[in-house]
N, C-alpha and C. Protein backbone atom coordinates (compact mmCIF):
# COMPACT_ATOMS: atom_id res chain seq x y z
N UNK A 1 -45.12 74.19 -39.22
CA UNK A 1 -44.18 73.18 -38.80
C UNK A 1 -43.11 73.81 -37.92
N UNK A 2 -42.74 72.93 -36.81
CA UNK A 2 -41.52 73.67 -35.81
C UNK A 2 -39.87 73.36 -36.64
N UNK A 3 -39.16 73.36 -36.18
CA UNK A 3 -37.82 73.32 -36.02
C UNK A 3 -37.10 71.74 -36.03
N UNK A 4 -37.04 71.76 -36.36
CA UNK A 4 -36.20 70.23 -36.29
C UNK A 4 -35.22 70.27 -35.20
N UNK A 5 -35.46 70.12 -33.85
CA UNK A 5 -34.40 70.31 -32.86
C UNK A 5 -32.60 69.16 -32.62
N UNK A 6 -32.39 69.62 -31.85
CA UNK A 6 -31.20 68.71 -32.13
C UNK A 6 -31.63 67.03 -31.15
N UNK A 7 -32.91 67.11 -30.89
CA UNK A 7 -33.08 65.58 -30.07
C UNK A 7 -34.07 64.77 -31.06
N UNK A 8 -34.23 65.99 -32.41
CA UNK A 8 -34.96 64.90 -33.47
C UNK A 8 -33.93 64.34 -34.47
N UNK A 9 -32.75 65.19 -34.29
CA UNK A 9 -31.62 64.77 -35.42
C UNK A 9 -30.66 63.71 -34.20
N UNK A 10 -30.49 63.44 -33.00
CA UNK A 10 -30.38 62.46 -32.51
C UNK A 10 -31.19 61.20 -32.76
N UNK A 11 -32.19 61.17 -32.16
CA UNK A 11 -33.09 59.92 -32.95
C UNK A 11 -33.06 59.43 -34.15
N UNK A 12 -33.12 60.76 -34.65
CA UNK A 12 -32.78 60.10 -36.60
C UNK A 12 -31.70 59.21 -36.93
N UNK A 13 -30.49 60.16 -36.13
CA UNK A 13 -29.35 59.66 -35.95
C UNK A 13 -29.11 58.20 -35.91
N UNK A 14 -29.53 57.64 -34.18
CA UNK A 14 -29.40 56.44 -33.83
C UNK A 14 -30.54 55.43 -34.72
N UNK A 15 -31.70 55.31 -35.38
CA UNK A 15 -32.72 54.87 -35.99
C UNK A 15 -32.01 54.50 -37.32
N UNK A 16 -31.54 55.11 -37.72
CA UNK A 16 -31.03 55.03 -39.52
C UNK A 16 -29.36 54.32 -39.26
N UNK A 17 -28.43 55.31 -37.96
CA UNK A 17 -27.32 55.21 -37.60
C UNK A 17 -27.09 53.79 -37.74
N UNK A 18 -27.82 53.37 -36.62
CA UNK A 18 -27.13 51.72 -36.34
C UNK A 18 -27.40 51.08 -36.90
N UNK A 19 -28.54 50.44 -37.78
CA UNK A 19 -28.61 49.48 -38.53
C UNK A 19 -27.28 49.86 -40.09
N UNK A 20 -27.31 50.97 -40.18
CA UNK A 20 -26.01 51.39 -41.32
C UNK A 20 -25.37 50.38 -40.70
N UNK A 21 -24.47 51.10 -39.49
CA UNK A 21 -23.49 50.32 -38.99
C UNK A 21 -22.85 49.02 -39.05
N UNK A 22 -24.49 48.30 -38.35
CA UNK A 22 -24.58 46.82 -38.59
C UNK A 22 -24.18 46.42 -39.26
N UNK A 23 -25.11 46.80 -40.69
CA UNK A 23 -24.92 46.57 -42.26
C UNK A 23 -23.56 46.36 -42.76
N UNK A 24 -22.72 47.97 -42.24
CA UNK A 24 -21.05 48.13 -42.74
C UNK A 24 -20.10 46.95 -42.29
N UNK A 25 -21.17 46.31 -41.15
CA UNK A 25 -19.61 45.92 -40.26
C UNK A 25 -19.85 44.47 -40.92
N UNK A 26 -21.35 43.63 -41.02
CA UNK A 26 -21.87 42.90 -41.84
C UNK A 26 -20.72 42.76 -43.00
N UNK A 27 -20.90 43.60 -43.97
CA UNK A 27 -20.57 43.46 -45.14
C UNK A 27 -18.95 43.39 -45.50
N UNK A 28 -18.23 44.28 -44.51
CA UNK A 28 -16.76 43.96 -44.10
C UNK A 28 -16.40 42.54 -43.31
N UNK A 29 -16.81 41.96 -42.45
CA UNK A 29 -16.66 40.84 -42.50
C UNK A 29 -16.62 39.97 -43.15
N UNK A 30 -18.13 39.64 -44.17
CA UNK A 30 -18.17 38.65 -45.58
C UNK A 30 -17.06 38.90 -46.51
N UNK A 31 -16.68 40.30 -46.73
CA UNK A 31 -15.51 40.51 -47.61
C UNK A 31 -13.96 40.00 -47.18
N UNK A 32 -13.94 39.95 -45.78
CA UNK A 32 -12.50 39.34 -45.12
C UNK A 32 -13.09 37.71 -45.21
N UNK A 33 -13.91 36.95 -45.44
CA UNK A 33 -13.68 35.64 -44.50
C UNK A 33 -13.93 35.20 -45.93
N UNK A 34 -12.94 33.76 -45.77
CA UNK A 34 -13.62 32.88 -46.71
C UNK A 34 -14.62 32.47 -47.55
N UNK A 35 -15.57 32.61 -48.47
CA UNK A 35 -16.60 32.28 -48.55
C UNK A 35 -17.09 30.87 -48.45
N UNK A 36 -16.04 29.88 -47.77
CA UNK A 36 -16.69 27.98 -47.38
C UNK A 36 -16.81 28.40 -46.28
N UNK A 37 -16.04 29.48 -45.31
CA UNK A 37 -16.07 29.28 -44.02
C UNK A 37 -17.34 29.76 -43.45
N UNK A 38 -17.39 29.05 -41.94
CA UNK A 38 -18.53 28.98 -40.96
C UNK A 38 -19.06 30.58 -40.86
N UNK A 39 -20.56 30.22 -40.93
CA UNK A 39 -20.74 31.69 -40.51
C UNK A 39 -20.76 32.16 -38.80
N UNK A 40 -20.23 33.17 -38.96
CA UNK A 40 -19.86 33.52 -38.08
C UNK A 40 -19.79 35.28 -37.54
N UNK A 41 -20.04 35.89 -36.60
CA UNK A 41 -20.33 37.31 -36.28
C UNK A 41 -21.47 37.60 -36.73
N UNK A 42 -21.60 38.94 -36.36
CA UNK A 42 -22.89 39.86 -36.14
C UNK A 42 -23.74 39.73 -37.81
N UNK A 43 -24.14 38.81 -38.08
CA UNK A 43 -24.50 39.81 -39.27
C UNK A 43 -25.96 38.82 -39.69
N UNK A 44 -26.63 38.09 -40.76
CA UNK A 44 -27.63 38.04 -41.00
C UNK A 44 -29.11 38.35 -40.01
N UNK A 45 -29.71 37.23 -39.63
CA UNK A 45 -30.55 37.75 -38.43
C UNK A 45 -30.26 37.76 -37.13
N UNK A 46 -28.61 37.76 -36.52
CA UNK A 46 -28.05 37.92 -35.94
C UNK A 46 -28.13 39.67 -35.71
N UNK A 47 -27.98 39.97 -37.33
CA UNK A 47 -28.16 41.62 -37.13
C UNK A 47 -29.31 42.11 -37.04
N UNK A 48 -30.26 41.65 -37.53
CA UNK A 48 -31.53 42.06 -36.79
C UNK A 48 -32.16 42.17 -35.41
N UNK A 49 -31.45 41.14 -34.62
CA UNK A 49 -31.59 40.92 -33.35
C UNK A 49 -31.06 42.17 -32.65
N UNK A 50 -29.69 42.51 -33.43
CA UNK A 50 -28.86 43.31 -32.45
C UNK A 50 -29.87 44.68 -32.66
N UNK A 51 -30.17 44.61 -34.17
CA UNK A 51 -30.71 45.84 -34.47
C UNK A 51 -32.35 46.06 -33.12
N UNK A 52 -32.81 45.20 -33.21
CA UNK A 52 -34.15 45.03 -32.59
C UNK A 52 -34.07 45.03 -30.82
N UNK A 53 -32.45 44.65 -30.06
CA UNK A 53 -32.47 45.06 -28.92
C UNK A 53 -32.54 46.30 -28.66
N UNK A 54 -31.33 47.13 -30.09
CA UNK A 54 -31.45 48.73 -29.51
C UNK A 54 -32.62 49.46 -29.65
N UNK A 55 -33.33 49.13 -30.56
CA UNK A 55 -34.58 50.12 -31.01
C UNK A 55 -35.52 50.05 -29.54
N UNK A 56 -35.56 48.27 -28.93
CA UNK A 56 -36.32 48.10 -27.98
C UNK A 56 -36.20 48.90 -26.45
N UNK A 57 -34.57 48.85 -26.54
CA UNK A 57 -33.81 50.06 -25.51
C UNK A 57 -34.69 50.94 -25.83
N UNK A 58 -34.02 51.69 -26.68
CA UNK A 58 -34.63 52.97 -26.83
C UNK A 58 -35.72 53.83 -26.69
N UNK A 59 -36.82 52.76 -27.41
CA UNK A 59 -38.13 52.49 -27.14
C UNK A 59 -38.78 52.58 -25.96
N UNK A 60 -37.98 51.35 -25.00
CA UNK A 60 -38.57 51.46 -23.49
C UNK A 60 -37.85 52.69 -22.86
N UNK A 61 -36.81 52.95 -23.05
CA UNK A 61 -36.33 54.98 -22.86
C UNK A 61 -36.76 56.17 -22.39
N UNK A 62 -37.65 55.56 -23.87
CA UNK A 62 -38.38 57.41 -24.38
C UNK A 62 -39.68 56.83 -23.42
N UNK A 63 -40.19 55.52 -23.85
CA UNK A 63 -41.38 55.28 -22.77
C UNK A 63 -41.50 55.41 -20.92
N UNK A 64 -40.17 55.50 -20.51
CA UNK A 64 -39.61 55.60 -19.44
C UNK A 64 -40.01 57.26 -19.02
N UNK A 65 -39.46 58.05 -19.70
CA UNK A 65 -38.71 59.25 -19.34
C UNK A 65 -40.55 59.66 -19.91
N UNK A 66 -41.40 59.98 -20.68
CA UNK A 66 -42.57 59.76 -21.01
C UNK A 66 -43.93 60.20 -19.66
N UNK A 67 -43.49 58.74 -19.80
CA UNK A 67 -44.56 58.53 -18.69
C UNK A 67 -43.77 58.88 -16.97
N UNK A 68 -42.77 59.47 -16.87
CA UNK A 68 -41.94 59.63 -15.63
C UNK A 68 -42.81 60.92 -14.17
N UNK A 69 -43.69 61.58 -15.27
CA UNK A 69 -44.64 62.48 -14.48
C UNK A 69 -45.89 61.92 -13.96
N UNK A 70 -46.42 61.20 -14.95
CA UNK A 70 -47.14 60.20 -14.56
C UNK A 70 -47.16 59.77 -13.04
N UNK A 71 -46.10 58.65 -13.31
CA UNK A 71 -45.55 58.12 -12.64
C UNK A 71 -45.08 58.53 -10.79
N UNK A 72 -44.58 59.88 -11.01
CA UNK A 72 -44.28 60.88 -10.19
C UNK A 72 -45.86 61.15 -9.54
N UNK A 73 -46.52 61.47 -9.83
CA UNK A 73 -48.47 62.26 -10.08
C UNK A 73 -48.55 60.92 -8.94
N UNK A 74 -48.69 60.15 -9.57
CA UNK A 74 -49.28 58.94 -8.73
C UNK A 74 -48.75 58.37 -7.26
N UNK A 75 -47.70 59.06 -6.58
CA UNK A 75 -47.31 59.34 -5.37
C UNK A 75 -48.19 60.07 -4.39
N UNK A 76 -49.14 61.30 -5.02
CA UNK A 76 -49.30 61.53 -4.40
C UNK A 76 -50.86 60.97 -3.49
N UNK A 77 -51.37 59.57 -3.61
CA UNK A 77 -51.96 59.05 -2.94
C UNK A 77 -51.44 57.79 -2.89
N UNK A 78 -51.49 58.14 -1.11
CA UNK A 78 -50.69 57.38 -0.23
C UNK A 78 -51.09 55.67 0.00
N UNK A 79 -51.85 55.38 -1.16
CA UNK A 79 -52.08 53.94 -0.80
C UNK A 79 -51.18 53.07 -2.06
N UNK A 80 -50.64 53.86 -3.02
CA UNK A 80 -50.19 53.56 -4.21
C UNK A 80 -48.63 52.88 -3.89
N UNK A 81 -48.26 53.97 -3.06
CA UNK A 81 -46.57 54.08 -2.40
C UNK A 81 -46.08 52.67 -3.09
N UNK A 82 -46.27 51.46 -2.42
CA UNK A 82 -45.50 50.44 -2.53
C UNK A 82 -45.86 49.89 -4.04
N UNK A 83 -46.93 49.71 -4.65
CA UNK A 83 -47.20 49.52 -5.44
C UNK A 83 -46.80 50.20 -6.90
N UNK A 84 -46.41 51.11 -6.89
CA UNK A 84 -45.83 51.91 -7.70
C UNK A 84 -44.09 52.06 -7.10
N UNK A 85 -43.82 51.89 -6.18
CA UNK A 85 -42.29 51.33 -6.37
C UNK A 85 -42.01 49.82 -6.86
N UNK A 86 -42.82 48.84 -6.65
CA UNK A 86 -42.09 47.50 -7.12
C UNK A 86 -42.50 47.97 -8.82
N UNK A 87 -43.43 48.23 -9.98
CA UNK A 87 -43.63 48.99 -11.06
C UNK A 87 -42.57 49.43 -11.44
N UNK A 88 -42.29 50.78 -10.60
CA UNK A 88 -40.80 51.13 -10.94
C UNK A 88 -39.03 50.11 -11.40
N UNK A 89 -39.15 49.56 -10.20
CA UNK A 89 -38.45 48.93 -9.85
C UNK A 89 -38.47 47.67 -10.95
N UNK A 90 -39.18 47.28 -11.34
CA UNK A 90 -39.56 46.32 -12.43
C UNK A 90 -39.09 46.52 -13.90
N UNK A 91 -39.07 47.80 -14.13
CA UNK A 91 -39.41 48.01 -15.80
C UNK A 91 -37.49 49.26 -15.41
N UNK A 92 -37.00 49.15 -14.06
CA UNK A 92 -35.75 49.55 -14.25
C UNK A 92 -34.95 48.39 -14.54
N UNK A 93 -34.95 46.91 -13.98
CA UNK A 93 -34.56 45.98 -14.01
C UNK A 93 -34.52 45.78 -15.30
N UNK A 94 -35.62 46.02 -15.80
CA UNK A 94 -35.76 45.25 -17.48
C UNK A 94 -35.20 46.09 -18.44
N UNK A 95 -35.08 47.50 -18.14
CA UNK A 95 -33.76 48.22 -18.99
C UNK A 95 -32.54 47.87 -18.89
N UNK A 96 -31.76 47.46 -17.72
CA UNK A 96 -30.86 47.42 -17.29
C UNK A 96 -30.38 45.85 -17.77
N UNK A 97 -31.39 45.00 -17.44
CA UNK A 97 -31.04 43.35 -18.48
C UNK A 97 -30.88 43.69 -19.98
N UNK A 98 -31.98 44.27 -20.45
CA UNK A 98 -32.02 44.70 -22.15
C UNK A 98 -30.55 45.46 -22.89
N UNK A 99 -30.11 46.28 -21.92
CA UNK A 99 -28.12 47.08 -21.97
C UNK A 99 -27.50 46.07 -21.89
N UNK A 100 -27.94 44.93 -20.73
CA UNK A 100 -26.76 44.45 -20.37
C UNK A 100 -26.61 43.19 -21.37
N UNK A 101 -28.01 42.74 -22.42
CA UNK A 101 -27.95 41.76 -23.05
C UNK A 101 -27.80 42.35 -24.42
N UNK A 102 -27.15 43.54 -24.86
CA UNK A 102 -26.81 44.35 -25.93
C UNK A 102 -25.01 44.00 -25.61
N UNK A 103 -25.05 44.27 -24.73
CA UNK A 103 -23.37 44.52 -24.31
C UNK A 103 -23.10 42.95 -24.73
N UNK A 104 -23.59 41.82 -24.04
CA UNK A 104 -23.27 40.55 -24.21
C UNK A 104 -23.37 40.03 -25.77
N UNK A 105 -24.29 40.72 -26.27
CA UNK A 105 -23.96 40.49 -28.04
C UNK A 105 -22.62 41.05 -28.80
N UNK A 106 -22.43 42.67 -28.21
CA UNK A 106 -21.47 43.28 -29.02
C UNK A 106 -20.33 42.62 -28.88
N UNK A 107 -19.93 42.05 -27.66
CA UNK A 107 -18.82 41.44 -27.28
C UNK A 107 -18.87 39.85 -27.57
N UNK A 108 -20.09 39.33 -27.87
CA UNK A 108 -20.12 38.02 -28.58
C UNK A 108 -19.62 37.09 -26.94
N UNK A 109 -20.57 37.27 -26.33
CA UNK A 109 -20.54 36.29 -24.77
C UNK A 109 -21.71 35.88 -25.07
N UNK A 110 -21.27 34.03 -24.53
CA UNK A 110 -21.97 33.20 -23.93
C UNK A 110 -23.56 33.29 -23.25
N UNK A 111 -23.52 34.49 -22.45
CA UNK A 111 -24.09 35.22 -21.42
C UNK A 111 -25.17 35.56 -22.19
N UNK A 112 -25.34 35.92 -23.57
CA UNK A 112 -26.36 36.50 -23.91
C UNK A 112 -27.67 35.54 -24.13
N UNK A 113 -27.78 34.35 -24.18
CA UNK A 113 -28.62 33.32 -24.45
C UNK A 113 -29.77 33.50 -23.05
N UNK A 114 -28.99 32.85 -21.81
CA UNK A 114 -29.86 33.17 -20.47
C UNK A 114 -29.89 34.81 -20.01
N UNK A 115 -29.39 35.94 -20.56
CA UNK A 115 -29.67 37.06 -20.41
C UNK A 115 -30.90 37.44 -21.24
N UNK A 116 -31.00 36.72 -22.13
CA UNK A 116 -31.98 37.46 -23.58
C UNK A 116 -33.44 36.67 -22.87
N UNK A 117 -32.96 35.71 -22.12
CA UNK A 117 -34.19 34.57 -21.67
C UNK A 117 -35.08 35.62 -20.47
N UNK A 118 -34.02 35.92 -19.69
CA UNK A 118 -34.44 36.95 -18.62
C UNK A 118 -34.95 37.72 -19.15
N UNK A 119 -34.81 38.80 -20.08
CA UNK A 119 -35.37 40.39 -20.82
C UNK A 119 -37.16 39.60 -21.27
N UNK A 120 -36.45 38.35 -22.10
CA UNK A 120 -38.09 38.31 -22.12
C UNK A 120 -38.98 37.49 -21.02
N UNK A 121 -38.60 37.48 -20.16
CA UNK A 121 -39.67 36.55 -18.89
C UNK A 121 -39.87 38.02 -17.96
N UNK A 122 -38.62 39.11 -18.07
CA UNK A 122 -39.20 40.69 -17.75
C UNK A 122 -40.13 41.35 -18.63
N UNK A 123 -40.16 41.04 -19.81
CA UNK A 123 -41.21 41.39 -20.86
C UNK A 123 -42.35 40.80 -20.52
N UNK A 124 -42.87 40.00 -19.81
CA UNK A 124 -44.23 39.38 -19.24
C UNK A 124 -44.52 40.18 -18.09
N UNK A 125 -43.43 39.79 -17.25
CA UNK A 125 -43.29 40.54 -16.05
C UNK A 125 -43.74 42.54 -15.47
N UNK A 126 -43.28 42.90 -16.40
CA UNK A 126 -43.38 44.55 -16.87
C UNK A 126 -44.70 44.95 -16.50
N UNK A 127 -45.52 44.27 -17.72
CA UNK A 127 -47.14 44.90 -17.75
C UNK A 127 -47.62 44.09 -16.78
N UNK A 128 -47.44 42.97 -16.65
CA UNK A 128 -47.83 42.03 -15.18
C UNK A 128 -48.03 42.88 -13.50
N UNK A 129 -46.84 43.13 -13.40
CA UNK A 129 -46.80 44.45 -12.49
C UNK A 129 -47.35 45.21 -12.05
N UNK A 130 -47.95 46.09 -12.99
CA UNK A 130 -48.62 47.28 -13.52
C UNK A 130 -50.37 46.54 -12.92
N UNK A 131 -50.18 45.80 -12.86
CA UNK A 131 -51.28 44.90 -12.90
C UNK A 131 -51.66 44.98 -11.01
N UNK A 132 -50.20 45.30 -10.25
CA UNK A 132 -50.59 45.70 -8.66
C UNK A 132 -51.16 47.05 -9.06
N UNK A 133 -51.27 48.02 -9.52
CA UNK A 133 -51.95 49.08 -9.50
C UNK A 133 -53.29 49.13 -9.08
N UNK A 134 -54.03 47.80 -9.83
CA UNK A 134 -55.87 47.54 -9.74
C UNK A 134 -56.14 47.58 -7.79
N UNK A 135 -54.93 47.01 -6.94
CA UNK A 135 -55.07 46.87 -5.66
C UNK A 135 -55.39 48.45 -5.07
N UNK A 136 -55.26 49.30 -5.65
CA UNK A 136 -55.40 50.52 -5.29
C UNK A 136 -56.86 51.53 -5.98
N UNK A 137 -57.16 51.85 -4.59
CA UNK A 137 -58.72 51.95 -4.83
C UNK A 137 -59.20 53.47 -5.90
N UNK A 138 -59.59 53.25 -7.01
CA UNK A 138 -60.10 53.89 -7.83
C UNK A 138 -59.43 53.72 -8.81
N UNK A 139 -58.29 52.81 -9.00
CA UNK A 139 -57.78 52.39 -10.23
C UNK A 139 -58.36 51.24 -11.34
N UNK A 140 -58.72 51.32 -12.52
CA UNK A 140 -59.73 50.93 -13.38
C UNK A 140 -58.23 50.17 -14.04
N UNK A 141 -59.03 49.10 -15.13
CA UNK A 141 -57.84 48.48 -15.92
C UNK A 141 -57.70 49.47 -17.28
N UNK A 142 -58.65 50.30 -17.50
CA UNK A 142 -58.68 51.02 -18.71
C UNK A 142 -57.93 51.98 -18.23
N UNK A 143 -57.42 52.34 -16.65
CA UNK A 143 -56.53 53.46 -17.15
C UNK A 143 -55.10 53.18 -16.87
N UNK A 144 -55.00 50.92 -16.87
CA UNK A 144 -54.02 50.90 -17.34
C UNK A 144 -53.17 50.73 -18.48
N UNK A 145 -54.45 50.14 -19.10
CA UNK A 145 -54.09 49.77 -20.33
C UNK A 145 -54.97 49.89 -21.64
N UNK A 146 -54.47 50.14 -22.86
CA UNK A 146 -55.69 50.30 -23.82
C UNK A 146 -55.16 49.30 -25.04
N UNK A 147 -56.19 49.10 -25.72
CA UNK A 147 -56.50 47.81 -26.60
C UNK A 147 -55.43 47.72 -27.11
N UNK A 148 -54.42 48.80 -27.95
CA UNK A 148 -53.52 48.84 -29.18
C UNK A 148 -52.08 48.25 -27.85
N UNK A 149 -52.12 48.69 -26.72
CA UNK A 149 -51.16 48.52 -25.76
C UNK A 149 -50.81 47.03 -25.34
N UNK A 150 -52.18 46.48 -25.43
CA UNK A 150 -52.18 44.98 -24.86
C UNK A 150 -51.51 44.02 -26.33
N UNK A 151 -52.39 44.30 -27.25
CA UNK A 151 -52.14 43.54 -28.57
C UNK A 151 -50.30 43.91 -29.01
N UNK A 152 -49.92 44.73 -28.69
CA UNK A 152 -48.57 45.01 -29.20
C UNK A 152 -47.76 44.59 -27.88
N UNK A 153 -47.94 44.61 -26.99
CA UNK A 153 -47.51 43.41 -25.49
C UNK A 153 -47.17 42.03 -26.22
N UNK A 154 -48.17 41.47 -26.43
CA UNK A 154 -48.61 40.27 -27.26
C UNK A 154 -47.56 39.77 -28.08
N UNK A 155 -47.47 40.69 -29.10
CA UNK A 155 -46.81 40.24 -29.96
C UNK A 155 -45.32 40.46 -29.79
N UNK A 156 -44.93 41.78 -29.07
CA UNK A 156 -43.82 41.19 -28.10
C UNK A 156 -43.37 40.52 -27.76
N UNK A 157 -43.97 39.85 -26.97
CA UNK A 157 -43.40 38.61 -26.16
C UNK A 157 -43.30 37.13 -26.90
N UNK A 158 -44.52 37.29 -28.13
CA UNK A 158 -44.16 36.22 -29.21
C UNK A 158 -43.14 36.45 -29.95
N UNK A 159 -42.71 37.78 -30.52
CA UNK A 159 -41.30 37.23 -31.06
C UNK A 159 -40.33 37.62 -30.32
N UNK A 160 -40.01 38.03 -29.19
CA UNK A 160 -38.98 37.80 -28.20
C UNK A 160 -38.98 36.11 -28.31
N UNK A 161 -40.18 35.16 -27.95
CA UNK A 161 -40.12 33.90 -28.11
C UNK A 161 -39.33 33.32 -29.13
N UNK A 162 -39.64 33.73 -30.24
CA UNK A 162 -38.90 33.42 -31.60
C UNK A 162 -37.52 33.76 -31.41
N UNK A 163 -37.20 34.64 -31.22
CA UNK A 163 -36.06 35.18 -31.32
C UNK A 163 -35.08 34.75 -30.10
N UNK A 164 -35.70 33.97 -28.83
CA UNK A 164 -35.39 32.97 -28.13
C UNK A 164 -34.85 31.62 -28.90
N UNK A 165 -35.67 31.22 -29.70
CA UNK A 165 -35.81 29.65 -30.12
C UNK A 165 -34.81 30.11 -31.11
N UNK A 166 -34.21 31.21 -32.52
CA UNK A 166 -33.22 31.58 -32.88
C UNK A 166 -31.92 31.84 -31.90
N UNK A 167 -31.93 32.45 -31.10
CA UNK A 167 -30.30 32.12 -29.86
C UNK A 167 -30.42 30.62 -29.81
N UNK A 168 -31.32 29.73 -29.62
CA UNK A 168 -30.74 28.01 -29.06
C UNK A 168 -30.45 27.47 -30.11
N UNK A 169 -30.84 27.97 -31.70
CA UNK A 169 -30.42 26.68 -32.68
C UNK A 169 -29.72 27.29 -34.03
N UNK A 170 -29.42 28.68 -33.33
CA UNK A 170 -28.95 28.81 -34.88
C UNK A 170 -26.97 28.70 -34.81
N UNK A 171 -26.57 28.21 -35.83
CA UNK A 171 -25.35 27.59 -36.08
C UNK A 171 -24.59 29.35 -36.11
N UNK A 172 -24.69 30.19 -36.71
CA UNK A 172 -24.19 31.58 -36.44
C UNK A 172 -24.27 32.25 -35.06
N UNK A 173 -25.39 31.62 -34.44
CA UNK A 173 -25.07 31.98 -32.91
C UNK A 173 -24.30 31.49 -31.74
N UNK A 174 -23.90 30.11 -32.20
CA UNK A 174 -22.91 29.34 -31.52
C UNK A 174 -21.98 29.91 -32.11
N UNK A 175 -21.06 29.73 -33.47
CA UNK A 175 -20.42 30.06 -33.46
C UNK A 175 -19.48 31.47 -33.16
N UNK A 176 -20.87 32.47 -33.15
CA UNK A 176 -20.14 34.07 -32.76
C UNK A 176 -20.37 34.25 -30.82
N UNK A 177 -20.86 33.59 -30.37
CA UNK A 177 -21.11 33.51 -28.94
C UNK A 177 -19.98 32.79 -28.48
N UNK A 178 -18.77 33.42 -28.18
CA UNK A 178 -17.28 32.29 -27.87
C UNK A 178 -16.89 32.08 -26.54
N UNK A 179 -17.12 33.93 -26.21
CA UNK A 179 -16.62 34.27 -25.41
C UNK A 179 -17.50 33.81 -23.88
């Protein structure tokens, strides 16, 4: 066995870290508010959500930085060029909505409902993409994608769905969405 480096005690960190957090800040709230009053702030599956944007950050991250040689490799035939920049360009967008629809929760904005809508219509979008690659000659679909990759796509985007149809009707999300 190696070493436990300091970017596995980071991960550990943030994985165990934030849902604590959640939990703490959860449970300090219920203890300040009323117990008739409206629910309100971060906390039942409100906190799961929050919990489930960061992991998904993170997730697409490490998958980012990952596959970044890859990615790099595949420059060097010249019919790919454009096709592997809009790819790029695609799955940067969809990090950058996914931060920016984290930020719109922590701060409890409005914004996060049609932001969270965007992350997941980029969650279709992403592997869709990937999908200009086939235009480039000797590229197979198996070496874009493999069985366990597609099925977990899938179910992605179904409970991003869910978790859509939770932002439009749940009474804790109106009320902590003010701003």
């Amino acid at each position: 066995m190696g070493a436990f480096s300091v970017w596995h005690w980071a991960i550990a960190l943030v994985v165990v870290g934030i849902p604590v957090w959640i939990l703490i800040r959860a449970l300090r709230e219920r203890r300040s508010s009323p117990s008739g009053s409206a629910l309100v702030g971060i906390g039942g599956w409100l906190a799961f959500l929050a919990f489930g944007l960061c992991v998904g950050l993170l997730r697409n991250i490490v998958d980012f930085i990952g596959g970044f040689s890859d990615y790099l490799s595949g420059f060097q035939n010249p019919d790919a060029h454009v096709q592997l920049v809009l790819v790029g360009l695609v799955t940067v967008v969809h990090m950058v909505v996914n931060l920016l629809a984290i930020v719109a929760l922590f701060q409890k904005r409005r914004v996060l409902r049609p932001l969270y809508l965007i992350l997941w219509a980029l969650s279709v979008l992403v592997p869709a993409s990937a999908l200009l690659m086939l235009t480039v000659p000797g590229v197979t679909p198996e070496m874009l994608f493999t069985g366990p990759e597609v099925a977990r796509g899938i179910a992605g985007v179904v409970a991003m769905g869910l978790w859509y149809w939770y932002l439009s009707v749940s009474v804790r999300v109106k009320n902590t969405l003010t701003n």
